[in-house]
N, C-alpha and C. Protein backbone atom coordinates (compact mmCIF):
# COMPACT_ATOMS: atom_id res chain seq x y z
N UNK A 1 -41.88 -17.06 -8.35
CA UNK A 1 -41.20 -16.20 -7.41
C UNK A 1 -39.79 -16.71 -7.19
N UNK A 2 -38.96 -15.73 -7.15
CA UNK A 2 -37.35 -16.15 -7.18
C UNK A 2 -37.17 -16.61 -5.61
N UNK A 3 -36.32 -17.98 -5.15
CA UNK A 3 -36.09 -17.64 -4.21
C UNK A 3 -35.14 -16.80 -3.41
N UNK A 4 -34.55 -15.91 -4.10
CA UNK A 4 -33.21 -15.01 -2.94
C UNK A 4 -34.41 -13.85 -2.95
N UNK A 5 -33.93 -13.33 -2.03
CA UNK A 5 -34.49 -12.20 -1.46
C UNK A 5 -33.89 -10.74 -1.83
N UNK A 6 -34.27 -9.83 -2.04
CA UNK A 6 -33.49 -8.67 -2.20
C UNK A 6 -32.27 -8.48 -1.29
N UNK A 7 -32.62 -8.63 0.20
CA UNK A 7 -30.90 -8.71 1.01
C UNK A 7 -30.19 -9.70 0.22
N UNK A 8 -30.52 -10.81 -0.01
CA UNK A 8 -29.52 -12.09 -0.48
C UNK A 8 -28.86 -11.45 -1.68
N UNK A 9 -29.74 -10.87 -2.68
CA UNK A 9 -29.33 -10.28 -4.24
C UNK A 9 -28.23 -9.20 -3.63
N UNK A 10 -28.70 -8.36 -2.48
CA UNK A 10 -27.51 -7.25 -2.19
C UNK A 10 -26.49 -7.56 -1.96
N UNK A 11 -26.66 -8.84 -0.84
CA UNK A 11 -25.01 -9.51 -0.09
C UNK A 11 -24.58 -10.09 -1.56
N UNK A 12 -25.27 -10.68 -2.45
CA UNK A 12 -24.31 -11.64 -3.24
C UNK A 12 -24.01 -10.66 -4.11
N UNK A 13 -24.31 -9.69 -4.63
CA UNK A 13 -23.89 -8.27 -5.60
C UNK A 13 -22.62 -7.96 -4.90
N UNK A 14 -22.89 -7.61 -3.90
CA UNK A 14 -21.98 -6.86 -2.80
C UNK A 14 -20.05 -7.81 -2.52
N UNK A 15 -20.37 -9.30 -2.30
CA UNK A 15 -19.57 -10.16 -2.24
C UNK A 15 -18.92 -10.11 -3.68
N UNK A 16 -19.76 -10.10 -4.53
CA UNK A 16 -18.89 -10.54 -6.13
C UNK A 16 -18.13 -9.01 -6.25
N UNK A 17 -18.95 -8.16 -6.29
CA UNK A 17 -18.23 -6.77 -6.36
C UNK A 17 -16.47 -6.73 -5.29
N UNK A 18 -17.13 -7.19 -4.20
CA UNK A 18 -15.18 -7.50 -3.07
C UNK A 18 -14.77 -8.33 -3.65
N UNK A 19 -15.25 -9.39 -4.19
CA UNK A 19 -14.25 -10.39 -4.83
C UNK A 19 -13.26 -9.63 -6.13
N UNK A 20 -14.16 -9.18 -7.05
CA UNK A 20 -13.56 -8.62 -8.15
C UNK A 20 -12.67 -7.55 -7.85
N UNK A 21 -13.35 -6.80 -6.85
CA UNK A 21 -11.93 -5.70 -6.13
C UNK A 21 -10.73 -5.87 -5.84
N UNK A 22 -10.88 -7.15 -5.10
CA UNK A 22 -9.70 -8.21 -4.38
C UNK A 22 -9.06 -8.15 -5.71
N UNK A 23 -9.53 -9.13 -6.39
CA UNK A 23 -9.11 -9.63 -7.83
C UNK A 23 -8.25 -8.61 -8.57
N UNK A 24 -8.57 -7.37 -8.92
CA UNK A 24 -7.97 -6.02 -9.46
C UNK A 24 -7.12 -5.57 -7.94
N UNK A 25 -6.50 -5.58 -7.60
CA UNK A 25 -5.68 -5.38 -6.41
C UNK A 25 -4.74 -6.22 -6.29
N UNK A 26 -5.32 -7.47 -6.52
CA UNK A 26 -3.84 -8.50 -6.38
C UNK A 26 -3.44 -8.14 -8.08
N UNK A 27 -4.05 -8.49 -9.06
CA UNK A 27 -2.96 -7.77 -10.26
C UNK A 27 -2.20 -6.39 -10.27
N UNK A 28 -3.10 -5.54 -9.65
CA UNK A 28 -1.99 -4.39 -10.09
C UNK A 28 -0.90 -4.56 -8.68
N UNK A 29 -0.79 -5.44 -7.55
CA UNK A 29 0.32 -5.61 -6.47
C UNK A 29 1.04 -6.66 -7.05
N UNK A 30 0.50 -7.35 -8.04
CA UNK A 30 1.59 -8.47 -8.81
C UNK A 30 2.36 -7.98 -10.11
N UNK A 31 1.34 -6.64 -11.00
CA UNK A 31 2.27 -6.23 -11.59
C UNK A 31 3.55 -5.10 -10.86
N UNK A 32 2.76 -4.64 -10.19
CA UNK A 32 4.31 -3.63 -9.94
C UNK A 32 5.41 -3.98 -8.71
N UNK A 33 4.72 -5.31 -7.93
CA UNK A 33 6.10 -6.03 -7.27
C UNK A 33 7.04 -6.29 -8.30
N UNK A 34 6.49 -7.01 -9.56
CA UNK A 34 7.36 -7.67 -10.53
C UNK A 34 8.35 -7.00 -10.96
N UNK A 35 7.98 -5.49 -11.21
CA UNK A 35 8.84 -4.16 -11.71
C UNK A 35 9.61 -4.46 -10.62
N UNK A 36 8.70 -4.04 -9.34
CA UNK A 36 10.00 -3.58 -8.28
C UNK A 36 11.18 -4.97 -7.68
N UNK A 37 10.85 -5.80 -7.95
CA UNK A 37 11.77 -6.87 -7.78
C UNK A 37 12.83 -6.30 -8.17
N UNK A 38 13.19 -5.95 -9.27
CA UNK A 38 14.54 -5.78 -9.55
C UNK A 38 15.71 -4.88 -8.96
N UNK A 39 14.84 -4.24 -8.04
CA UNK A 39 15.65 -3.52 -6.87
C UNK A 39 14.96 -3.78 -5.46
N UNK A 40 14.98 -4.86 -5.30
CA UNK A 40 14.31 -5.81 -4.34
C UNK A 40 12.90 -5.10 -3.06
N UNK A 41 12.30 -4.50 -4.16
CA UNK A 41 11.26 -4.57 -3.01
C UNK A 41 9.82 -4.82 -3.43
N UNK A 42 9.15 -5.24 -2.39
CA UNK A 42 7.53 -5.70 -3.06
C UNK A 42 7.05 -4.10 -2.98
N UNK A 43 5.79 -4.32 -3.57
CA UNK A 43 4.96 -3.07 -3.38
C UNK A 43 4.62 -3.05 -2.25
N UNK A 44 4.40 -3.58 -1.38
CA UNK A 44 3.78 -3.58 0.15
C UNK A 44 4.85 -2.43 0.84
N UNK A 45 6.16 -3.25 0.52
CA UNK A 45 7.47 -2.16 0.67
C UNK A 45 7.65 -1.05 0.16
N UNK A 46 7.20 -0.28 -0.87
CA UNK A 46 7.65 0.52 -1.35
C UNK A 46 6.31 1.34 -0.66
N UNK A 47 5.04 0.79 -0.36
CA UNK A 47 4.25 2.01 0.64
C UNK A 47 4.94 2.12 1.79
N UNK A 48 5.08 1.11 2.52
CA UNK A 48 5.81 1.48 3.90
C UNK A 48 7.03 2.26 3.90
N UNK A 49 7.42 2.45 3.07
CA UNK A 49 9.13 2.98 2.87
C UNK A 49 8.30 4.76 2.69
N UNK A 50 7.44 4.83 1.32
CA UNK A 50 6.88 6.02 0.82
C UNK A 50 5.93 6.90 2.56
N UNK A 51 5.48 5.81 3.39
CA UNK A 51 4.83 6.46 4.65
C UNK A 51 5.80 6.71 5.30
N UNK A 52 6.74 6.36 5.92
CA UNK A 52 7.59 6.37 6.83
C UNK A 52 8.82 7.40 6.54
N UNK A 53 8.73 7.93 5.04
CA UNK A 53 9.47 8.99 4.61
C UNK A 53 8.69 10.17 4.51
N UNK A 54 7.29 10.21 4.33
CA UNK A 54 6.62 11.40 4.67
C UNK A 54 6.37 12.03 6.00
N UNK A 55 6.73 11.21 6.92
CA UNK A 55 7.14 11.39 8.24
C UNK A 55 8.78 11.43 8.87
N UNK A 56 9.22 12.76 8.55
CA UNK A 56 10.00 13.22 8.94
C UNK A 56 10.83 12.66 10.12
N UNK A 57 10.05 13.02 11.16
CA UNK A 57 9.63 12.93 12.42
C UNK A 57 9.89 11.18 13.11
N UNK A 58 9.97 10.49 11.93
CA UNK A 58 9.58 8.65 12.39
C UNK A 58 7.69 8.81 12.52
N UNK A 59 8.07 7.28 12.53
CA UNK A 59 6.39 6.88 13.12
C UNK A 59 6.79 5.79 14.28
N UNK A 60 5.60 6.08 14.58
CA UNK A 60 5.92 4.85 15.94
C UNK A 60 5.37 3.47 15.01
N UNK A 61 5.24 2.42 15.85
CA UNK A 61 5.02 1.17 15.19
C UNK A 61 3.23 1.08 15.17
N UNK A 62 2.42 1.78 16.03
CA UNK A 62 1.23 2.00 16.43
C UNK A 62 0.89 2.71 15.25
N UNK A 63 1.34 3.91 14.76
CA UNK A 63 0.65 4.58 13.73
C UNK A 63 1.01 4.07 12.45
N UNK A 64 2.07 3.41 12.02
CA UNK A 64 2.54 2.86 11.04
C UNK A 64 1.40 1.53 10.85
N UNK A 65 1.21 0.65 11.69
CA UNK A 65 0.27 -0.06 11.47
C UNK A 65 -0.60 0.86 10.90
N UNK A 66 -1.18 1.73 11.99
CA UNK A 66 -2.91 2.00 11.51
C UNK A 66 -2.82 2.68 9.67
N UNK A 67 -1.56 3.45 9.64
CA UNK A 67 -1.71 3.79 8.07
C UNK A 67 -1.35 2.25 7.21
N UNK A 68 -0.83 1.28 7.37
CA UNK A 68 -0.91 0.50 6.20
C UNK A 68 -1.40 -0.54 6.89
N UNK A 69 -2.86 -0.46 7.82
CA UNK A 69 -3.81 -0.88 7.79
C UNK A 69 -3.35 -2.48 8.25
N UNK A 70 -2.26 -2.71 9.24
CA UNK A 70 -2.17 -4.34 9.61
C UNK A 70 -1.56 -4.41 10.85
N UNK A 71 -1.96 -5.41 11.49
CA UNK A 71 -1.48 -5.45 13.16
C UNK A 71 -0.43 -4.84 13.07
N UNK A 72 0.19 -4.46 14.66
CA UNK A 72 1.43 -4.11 14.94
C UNK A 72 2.54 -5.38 14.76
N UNK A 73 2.05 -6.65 14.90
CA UNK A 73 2.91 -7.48 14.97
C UNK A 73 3.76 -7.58 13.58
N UNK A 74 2.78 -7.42 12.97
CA UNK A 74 3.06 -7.44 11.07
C UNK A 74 3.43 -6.51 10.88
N UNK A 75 3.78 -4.83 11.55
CA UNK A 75 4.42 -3.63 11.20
C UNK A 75 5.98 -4.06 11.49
N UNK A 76 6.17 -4.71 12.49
CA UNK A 76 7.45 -4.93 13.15
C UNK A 76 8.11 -6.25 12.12
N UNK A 77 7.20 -7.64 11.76
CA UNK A 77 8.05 -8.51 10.80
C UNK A 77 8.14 -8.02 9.59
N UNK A 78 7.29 -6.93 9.21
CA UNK A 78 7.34 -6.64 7.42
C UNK A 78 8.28 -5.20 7.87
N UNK A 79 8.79 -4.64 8.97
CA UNK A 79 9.88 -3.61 9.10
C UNK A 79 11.00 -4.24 8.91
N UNK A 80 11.11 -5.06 9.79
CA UNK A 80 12.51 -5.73 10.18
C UNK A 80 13.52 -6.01 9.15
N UNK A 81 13.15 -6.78 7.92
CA UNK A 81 14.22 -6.73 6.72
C UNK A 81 14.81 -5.94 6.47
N UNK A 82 13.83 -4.57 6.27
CA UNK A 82 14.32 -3.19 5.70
C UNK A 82 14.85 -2.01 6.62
N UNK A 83 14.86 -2.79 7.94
CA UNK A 83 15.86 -2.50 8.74
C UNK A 83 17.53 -2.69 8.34
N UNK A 84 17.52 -4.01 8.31
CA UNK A 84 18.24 -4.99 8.57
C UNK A 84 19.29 -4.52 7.14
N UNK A 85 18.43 -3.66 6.17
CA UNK A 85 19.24 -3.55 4.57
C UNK A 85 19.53 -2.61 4.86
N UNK A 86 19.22 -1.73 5.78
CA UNK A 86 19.78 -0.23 5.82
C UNK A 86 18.54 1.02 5.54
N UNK A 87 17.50 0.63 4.78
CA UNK A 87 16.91 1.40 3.92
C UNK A 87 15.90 2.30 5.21
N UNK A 88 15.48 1.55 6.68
CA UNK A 88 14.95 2.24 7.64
C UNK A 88 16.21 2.17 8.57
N UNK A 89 15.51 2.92 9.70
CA UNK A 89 16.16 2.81 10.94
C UNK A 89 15.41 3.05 12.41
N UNK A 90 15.86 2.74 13.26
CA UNK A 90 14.41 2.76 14.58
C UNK A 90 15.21 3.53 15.75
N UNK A 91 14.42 4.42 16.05
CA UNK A 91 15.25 5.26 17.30
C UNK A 91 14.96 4.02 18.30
N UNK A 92 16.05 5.02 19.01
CA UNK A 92 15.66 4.28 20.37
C UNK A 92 14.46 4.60 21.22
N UNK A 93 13.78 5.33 20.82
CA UNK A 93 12.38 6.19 21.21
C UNK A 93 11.09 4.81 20.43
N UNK A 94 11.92 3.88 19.64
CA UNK A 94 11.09 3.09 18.86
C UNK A 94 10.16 4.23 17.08
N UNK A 95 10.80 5.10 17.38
CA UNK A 95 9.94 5.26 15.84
C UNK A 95 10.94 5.10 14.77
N UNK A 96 10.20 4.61 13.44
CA UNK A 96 10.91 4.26 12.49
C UNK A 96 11.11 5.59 11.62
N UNK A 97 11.98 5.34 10.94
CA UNK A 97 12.64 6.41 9.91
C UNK A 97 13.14 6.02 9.12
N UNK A 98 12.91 6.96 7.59
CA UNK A 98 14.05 6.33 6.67
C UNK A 98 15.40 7.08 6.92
N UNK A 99 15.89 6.15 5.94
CA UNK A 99 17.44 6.65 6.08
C UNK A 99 18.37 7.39 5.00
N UNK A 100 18.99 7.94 4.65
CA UNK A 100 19.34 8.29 2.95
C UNK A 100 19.33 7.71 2.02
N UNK A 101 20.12 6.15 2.33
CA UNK A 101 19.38 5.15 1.21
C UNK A 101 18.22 4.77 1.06
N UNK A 102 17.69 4.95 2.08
CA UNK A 102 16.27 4.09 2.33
C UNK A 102 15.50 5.55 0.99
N UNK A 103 15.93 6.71 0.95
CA UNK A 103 14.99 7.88 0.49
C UNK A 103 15.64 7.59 -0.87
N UNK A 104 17.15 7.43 -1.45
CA UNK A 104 17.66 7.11 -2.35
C UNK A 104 16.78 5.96 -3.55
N UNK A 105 16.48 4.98 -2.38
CA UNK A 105 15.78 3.87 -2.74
C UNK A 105 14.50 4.15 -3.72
N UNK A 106 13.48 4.80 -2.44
CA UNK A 106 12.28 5.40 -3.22
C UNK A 106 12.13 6.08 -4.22
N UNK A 107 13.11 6.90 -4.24
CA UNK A 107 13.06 7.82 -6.16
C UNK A 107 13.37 6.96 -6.69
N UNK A 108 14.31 6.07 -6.40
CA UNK A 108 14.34 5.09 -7.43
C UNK A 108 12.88 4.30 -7.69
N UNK A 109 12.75 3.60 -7.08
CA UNK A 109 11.54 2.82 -6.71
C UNK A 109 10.24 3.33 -7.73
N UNK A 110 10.08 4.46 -6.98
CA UNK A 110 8.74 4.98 -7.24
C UNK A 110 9.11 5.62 -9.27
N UNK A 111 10.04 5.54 -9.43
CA UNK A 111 10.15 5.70 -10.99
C UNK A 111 9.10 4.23 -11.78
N UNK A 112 10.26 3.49 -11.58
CA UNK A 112 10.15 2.14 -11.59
C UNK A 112 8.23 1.76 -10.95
N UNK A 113 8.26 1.92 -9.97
CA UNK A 113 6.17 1.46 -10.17
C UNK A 113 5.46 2.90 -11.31
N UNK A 114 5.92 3.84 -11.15
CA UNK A 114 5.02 4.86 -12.02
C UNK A 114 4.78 4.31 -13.26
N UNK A 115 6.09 3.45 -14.20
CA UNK A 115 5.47 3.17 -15.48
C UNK A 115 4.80 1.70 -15.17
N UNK A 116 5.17 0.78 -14.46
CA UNK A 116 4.28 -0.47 -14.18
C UNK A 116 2.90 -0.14 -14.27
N UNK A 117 2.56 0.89 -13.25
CA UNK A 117 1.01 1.19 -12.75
C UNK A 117 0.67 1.43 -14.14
N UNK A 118 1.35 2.56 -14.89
CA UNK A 118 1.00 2.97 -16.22
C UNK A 118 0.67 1.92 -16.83
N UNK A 119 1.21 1.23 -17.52
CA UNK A 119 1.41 0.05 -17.93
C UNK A 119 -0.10 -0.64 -17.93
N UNK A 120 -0.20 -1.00 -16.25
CA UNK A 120 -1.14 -1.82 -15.85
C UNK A 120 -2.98 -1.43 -15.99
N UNK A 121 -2.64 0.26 -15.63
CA UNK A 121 -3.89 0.76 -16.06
C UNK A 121 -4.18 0.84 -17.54
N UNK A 122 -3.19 0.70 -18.42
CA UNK A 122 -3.43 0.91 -20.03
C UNK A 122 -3.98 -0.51 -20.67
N UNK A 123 -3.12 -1.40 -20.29
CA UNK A 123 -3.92 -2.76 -19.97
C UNK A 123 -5.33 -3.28 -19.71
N UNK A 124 -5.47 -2.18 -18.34
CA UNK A 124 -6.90 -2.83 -17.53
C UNK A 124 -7.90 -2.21 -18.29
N UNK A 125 -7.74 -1.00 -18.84
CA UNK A 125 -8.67 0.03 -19.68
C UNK A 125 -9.25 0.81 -17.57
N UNK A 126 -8.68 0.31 -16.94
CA UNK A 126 -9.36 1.50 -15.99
C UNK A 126 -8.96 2.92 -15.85
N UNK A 127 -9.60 4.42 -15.74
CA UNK A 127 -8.75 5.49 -15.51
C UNK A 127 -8.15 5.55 -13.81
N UNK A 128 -6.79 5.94 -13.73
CA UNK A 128 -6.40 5.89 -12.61
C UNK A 128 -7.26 7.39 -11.97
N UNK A 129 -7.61 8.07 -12.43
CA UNK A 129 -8.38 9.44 -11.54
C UNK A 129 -10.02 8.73 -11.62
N UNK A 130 -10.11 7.64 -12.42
CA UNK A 130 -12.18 7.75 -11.46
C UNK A 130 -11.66 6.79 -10.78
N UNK A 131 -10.51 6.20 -10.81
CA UNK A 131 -10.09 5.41 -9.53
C UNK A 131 -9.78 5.63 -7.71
N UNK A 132 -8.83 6.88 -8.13
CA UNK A 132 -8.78 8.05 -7.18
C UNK A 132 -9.91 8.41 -6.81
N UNK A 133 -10.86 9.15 -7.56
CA UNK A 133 -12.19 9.72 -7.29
C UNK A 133 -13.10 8.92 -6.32
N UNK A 134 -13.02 7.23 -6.61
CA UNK A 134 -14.31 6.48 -6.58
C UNK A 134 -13.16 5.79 -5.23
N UNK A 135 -12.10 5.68 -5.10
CA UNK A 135 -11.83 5.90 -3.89
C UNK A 135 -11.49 6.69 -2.35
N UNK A 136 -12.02 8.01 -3.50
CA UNK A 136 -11.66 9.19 -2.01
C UNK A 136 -12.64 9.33 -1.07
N UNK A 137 -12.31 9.68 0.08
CA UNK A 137 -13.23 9.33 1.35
C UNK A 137 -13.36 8.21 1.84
N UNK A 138 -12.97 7.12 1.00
CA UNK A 138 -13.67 5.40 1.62
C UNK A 138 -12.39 5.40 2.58
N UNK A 139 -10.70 6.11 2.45
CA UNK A 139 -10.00 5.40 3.38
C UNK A 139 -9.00 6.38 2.67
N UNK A 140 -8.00 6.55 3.82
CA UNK A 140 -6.76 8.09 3.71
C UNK A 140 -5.75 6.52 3.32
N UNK A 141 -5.22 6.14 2.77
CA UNK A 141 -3.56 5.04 2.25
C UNK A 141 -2.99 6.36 2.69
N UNK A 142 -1.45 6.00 3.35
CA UNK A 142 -0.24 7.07 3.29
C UNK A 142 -1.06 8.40 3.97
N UNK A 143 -1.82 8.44 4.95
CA UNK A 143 -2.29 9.67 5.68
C UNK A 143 -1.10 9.70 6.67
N UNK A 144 -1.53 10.58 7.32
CA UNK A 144 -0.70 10.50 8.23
C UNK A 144 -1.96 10.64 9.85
N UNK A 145 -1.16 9.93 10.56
CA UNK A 145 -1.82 9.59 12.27
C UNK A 145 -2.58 10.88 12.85
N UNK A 146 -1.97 11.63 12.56
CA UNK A 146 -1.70 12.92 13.41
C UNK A 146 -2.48 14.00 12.57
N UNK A 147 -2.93 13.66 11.48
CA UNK A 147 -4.10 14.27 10.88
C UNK A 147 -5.64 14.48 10.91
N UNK A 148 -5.52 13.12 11.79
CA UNK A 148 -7.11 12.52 11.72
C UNK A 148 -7.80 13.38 13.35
């Protein structure tokens, strides 16, 4: 008789499966920072820039967290640079906005990750649509607040 138990076999299935997820997540955020370095932004940046431009309107710092999923404290130190370059801007109402460069930026940007990702999925052998697929419903990335 084995000793793990069917829960134990689930949690440790379950753990290796998040690990390996983790694992495929930090490569494809290490390949396409690398791209985007060269017009200085990480990928972390180029979602927050891509949310905060689909909102017209600004976001406050409250909903901007909840779409890229990290305290408020960390919405405000991972804003602040891209303040500071021009590329956002913050009413005095506190919501953030991009700015013309900041939107300038992103077409650029988002050229620049489209063939990385390419790249990276041709590499990984994964399809980016059963990727899409096998992630829709688990979690809205880039929703917007005011949808839900």
């Amino acid at each position: 008789m084995s000793d793990e138990s069917p829960v134990g076999s689930n949690a440790d299935s379950s753990l290796r499966a998040a690990l390996a997820l983790a694992a495929v997540a930090s490569s494809l955020d290490t390949a396409i920072g690398a791209a985007l370095s060269r017009v200085g932004l990480s990928f972390t940046d180029l979602r927050r820039l891509r949310v905060i431009g689909a909102h017209p309107q600004g976001l406050t710092r409250e909903d901007l967290a909840e779409v890229m999923g990290e305290p408020r404290s960390q919405t405000i130190r991972s804003s602040a640079p891209l303040v500071k370059l021009g590329w956002l801007s913050r009413r005095e109402s506190g919501e953030f906005v991009l700015t013309d460069s900041g939107h300038h930026l992103v077409d650029q940007a988002e050229g620049i990750a489209e063939k990385a990702a390419d790249r990276w999925f041709t590499d990984s052998g994964l399809s980016p649509t059963e990727v899409i697929a096998s992630a829709r419903g688990r979690s809205a990335p880039e929703s917007s607040p005011a949808a839900r």
